[in-house]
N, C-alpha and C. Protein backbone atom coordinates (compact mmCIF):
# COMPACT_ATOMS: atom_id res chain seq x y z
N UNK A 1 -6.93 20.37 65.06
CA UNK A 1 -7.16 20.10 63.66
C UNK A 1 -7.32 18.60 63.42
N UNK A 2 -6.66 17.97 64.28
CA UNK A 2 -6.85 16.31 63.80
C UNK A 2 -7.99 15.61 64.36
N UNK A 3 -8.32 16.16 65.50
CA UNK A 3 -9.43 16.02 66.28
C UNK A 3 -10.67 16.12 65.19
N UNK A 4 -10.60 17.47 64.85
CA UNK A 4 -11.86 17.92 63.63
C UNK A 4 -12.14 16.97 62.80
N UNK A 5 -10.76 16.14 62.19
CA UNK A 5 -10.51 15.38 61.07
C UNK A 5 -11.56 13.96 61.37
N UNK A 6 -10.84 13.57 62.53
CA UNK A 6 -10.91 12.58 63.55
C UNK A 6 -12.81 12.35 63.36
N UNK A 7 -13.41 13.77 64.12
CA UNK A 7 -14.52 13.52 64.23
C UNK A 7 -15.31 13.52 62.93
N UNK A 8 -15.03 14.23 62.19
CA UNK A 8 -15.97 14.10 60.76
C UNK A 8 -15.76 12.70 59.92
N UNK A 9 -14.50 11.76 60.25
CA UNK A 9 -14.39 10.65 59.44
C UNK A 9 -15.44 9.77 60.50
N UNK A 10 -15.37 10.08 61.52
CA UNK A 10 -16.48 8.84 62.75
C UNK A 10 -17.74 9.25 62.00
N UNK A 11 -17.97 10.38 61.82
CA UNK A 11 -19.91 10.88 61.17
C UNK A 11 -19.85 10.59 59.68
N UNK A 12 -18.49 10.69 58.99
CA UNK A 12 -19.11 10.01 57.62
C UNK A 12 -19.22 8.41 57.78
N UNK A 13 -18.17 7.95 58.66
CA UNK A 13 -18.17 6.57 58.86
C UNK A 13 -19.93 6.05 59.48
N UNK A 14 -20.44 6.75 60.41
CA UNK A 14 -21.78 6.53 60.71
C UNK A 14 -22.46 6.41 60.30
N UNK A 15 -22.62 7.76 59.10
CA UNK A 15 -23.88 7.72 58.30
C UNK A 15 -23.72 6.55 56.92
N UNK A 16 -22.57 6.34 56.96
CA UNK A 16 -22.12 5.32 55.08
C UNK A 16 -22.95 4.13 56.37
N UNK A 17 -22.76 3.99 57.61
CA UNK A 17 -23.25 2.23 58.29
C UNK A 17 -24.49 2.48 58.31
N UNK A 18 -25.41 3.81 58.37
CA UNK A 18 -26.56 3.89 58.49
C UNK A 18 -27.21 4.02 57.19
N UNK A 19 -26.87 4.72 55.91
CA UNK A 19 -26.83 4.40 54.64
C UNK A 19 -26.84 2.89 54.49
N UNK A 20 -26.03 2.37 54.90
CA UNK A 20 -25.97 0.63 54.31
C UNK A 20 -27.06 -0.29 55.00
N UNK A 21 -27.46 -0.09 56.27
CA UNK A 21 -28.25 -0.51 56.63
C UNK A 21 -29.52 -0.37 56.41
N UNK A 22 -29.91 0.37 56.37
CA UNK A 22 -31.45 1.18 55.37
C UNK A 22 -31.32 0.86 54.10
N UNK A 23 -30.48 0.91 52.90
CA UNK A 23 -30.74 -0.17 52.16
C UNK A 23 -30.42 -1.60 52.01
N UNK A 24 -30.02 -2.06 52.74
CA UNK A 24 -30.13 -3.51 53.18
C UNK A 24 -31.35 -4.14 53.88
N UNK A 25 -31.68 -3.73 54.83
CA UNK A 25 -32.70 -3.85 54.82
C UNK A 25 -34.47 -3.37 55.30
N UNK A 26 -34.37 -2.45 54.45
CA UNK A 26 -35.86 -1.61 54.03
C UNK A 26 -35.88 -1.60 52.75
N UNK A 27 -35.40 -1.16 51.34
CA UNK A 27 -35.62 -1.02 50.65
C UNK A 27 -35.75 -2.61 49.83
N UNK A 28 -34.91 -3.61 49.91
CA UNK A 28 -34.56 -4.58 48.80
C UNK A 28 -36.42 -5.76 48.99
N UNK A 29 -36.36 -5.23 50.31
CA UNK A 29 -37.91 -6.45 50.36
C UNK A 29 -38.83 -5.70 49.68
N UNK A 30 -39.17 -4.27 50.12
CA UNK A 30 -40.18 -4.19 48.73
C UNK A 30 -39.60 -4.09 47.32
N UNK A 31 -38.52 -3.77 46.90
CA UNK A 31 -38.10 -3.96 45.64
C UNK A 31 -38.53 -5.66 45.01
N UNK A 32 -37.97 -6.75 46.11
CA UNK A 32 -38.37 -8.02 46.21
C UNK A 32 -39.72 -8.10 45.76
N UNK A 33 -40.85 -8.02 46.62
CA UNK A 33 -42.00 -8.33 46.60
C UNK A 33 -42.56 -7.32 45.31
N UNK A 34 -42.26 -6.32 44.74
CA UNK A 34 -42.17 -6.03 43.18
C UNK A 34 -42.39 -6.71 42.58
N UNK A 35 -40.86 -7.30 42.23
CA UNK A 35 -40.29 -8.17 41.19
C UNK A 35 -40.80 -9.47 41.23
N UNK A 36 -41.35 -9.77 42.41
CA UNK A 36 -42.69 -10.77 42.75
C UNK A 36 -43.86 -10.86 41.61
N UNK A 37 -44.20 -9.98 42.15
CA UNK A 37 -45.66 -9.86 41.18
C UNK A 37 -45.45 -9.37 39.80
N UNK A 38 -44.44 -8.58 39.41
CA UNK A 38 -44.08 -8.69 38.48
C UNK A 38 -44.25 -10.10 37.39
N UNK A 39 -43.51 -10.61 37.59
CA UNK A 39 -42.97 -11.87 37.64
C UNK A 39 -44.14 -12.86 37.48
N UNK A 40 -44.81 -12.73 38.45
CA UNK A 40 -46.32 -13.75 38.36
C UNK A 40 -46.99 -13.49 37.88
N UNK A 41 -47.37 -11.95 37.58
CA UNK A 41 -48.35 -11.10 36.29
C UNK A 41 -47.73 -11.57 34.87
N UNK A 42 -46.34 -11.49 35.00
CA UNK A 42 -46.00 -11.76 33.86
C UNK A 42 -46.21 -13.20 32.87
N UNK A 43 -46.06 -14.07 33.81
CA UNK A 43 -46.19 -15.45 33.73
C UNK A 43 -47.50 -15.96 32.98
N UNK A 44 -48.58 -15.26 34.30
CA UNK A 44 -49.63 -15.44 33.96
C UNK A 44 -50.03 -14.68 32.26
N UNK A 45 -49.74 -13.88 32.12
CA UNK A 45 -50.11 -13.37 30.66
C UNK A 45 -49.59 -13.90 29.40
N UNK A 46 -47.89 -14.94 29.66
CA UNK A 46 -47.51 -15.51 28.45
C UNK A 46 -48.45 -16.59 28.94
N UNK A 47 -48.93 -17.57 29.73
CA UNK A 47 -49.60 -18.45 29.70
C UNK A 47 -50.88 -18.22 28.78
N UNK A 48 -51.45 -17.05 29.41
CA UNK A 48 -52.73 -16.86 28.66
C UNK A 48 -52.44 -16.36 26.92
N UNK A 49 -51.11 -15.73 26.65
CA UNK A 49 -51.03 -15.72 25.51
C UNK A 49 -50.77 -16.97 24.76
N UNK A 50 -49.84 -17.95 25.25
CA UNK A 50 -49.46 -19.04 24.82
C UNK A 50 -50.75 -20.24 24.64
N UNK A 51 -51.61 -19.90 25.28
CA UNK A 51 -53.24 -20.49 25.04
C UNK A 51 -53.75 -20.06 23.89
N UNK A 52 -54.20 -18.66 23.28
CA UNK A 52 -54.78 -17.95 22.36
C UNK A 52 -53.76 -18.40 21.71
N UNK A 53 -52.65 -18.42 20.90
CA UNK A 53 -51.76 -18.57 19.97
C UNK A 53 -52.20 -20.40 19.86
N UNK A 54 -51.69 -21.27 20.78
CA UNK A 54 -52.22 -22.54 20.35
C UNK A 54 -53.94 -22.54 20.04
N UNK A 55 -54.62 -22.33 20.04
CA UNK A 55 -56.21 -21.96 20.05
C UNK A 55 -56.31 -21.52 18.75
N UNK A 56 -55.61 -20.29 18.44
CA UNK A 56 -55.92 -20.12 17.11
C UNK A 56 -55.01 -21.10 15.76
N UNK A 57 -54.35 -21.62 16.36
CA UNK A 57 -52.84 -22.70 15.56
C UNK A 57 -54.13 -24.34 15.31
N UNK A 58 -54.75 -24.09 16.48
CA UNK A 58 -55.85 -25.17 16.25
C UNK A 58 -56.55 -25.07 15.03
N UNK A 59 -57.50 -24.02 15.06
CA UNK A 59 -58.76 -23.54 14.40
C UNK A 59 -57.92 -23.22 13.23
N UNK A 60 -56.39 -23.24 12.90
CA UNK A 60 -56.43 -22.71 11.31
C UNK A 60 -56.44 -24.50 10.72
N UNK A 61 -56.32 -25.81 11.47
CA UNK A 61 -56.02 -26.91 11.01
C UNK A 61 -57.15 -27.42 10.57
């Protein structure tokens, strides 16, 4: 019986190190490179909005 115990805490213990490792690292770099372009799409569009808003702040003077 302790043996049984024994071995199923080594296979949950395995799979939680193999769980942690697969999201450590596989998942967070493309999540990363996402939040990348995200980020630079985003940028780029308040820029281009922040142009049209001064542009038209011009043309009402």
């Amino acid at each position: 019986m302790q043996e049984s115990a024994g071995r199923r805490l080594a296979f949950a213990m395995a799979f939680a190190l193999l769980a942690g490792l697969v999201v450590a690292f596989w998942n967070p770099v493309a999540h990363f490179k996402a939040d990348l372009r995200a980020d630079a799409q985003g940028f780029k569009f308040s820029i281009e909005l922040a142009t049209h808003l001064f542009q038209v702040g011009v043309k009402r003077l």
